[in-house]
N, C-alpha and C. Protein backbone atom coordinates (compact mmCIF):
# COMPACT_ATOMS: atom_id res chain seq x y z
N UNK A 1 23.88 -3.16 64.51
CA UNK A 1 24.56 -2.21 63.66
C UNK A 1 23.67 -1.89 62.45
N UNK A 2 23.89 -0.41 62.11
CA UNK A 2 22.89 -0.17 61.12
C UNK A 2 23.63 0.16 59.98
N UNK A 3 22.45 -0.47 58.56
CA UNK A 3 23.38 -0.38 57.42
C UNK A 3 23.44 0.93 57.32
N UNK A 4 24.89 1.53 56.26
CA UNK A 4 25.45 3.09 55.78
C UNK A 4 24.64 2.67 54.61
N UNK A 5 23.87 4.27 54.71
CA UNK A 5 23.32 4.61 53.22
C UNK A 5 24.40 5.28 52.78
N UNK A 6 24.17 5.04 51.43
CA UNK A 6 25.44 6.19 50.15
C UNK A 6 24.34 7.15 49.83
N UNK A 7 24.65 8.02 49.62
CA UNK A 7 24.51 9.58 49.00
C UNK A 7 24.29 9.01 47.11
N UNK A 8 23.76 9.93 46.77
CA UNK A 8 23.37 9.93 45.21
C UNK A 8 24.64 9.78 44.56
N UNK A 9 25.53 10.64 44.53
CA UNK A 9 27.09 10.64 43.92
C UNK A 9 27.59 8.96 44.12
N UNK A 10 27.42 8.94 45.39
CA UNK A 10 28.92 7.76 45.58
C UNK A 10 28.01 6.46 44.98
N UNK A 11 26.60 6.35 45.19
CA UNK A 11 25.63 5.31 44.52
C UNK A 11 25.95 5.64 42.79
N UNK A 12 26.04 6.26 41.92
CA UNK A 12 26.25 6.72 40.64
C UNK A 12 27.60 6.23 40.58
N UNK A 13 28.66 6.63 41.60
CA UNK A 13 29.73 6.15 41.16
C UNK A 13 30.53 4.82 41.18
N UNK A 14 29.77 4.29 42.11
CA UNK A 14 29.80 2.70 42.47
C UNK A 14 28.97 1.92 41.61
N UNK A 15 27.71 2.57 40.73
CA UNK A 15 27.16 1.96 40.15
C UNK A 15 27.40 1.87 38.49
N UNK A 16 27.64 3.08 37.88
CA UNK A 16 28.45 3.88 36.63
C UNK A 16 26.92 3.69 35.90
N UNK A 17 25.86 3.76 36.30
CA UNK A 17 24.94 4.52 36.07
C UNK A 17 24.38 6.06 35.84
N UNK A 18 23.84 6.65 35.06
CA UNK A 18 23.40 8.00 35.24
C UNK A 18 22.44 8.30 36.03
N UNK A 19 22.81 9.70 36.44
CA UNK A 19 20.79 10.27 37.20
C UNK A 19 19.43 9.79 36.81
N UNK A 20 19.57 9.73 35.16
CA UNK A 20 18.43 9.80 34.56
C UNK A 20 17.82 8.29 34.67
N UNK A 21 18.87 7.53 34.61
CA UNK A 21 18.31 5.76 34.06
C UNK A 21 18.43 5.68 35.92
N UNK A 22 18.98 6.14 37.05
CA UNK A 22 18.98 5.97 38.72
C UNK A 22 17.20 6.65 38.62
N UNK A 23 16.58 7.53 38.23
CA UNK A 23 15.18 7.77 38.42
C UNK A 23 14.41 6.59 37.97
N UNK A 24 14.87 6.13 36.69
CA UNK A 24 14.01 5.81 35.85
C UNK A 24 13.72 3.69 36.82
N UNK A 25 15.23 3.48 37.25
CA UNK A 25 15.41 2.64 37.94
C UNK A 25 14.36 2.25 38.95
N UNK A 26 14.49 3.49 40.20
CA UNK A 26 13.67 3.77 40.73
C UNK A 26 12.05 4.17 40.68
N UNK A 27 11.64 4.41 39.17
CA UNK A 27 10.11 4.59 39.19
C UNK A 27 9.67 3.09 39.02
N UNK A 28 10.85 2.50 38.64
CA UNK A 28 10.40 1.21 37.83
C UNK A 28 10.08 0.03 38.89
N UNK A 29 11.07 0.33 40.47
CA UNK A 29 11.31 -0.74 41.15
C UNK A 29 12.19 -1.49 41.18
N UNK A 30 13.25 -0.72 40.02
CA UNK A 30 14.37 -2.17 40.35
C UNK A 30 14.64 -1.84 42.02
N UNK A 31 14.93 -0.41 42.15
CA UNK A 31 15.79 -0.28 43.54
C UNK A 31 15.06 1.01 44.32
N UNK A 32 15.29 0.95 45.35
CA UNK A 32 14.16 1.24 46.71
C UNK A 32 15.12 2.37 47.42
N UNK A 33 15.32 3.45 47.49
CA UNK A 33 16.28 4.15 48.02
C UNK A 33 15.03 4.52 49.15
N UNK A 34 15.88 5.15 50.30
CA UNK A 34 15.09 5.71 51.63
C UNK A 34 15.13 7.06 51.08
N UNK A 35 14.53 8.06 51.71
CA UNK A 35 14.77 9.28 51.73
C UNK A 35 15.32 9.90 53.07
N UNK A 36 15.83 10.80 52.87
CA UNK A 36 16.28 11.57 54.36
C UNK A 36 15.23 12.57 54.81
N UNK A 37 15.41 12.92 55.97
CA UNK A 37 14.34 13.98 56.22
C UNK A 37 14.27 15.37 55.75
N UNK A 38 15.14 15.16 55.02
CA UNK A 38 15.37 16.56 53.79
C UNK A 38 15.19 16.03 52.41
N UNK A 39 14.95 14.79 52.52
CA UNK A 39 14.10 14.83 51.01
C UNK A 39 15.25 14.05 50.10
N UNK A 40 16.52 14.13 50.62
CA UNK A 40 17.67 13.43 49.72
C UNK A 40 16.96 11.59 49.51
N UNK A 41 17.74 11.19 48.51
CA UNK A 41 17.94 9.53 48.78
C UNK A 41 18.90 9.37 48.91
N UNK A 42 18.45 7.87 49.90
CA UNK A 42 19.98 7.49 50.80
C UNK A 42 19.63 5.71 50.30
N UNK A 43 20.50 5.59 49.49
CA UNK A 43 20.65 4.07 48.86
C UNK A 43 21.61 3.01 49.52
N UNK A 44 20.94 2.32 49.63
CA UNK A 44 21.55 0.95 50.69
C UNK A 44 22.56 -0.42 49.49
N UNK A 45 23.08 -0.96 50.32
CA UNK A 45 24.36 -1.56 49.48
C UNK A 45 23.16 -3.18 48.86
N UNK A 46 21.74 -2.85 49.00
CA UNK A 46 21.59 -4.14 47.95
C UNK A 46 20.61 -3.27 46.89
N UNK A 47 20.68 -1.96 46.85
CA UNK A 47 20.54 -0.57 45.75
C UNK A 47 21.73 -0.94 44.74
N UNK A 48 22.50 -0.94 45.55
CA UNK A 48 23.69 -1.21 44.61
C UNK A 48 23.76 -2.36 44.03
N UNK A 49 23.47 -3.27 44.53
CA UNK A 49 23.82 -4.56 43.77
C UNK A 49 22.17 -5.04 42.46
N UNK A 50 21.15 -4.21 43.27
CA UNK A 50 20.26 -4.67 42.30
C UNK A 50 20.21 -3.87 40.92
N UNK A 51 20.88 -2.10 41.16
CA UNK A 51 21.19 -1.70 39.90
C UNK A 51 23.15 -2.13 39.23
N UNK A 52 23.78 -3.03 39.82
CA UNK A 52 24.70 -3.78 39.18
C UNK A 52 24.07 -5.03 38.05
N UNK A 53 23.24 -5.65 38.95
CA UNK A 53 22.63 -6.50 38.24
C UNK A 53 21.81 -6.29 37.21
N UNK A 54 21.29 -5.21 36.91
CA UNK A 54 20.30 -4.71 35.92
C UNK A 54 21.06 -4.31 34.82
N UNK A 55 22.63 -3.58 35.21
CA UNK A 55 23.53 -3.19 34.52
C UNK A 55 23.98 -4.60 33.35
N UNK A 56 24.03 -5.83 34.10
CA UNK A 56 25.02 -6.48 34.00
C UNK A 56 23.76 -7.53 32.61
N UNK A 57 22.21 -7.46 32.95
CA UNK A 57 21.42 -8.11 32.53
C UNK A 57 20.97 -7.84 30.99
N UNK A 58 21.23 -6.02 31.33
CA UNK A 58 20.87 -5.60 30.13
C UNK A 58 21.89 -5.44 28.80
N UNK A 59 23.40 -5.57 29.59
CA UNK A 59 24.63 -5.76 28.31
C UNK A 59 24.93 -7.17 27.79
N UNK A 60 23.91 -7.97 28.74
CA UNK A 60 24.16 -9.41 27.69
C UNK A 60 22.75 -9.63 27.14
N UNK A 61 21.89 -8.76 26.94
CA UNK A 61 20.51 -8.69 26.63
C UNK A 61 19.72 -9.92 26.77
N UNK A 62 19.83 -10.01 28.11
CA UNK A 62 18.51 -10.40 28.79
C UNK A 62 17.58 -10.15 29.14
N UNK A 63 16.17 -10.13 29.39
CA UNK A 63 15.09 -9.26 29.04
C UNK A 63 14.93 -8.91 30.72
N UNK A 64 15.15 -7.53 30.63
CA UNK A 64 15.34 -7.05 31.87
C UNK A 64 13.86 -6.50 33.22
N UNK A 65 13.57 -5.70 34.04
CA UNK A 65 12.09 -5.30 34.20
C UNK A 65 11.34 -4.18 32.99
N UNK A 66 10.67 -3.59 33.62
CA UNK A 66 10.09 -2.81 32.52
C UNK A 66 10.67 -1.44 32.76
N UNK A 67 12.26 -1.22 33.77
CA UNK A 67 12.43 0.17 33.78
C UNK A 67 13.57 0.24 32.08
N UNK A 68 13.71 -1.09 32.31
CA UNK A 68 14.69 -0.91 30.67
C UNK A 68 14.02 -0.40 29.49
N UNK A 69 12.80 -0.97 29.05
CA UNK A 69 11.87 -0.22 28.28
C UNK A 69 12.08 1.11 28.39
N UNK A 70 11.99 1.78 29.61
CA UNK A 70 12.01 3.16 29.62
C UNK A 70 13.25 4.26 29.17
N UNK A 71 14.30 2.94 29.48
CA UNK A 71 15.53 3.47 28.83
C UNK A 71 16.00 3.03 27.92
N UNK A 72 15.64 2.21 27.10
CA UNK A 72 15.85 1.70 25.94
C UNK A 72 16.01 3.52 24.49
């Protein structure tokens, strides 16, 4: 069985992240989305949990990767 990717929306809304800090996420490496053959990203459920965890690292200010810098 193959894992369901989420769509950009339902990843944003499961995550309560924005677009901007989901790029910035992604240039950084926290999280690895696939692309579709149209170019979309299709984010897998440990996308989700590694930008939960980044969420969760940076509101008890723990020193997070270097995509927090970028959103700082």
């Amino acid at each position: 069985m193959t894992e369901q990717k989420l769509g950009t929306g339902t990843f944003i809304r499961r995550t309560g992240i924005t677009t901007a800090t989901m790029r910035v996420l992604e240039a950084g490496g926290v999280i690895a989305p696939s692309r579709s053959d149209s170019g979309w990203r299709q984010f897998s459920e440990s996308d989700v949990a590694a930008a939960l965890k980044w969420r969760l690292e940076r509101k008890y200010g723990r020193d997070v990767p270097a995509a927090d810098r970028a959103t700082a």
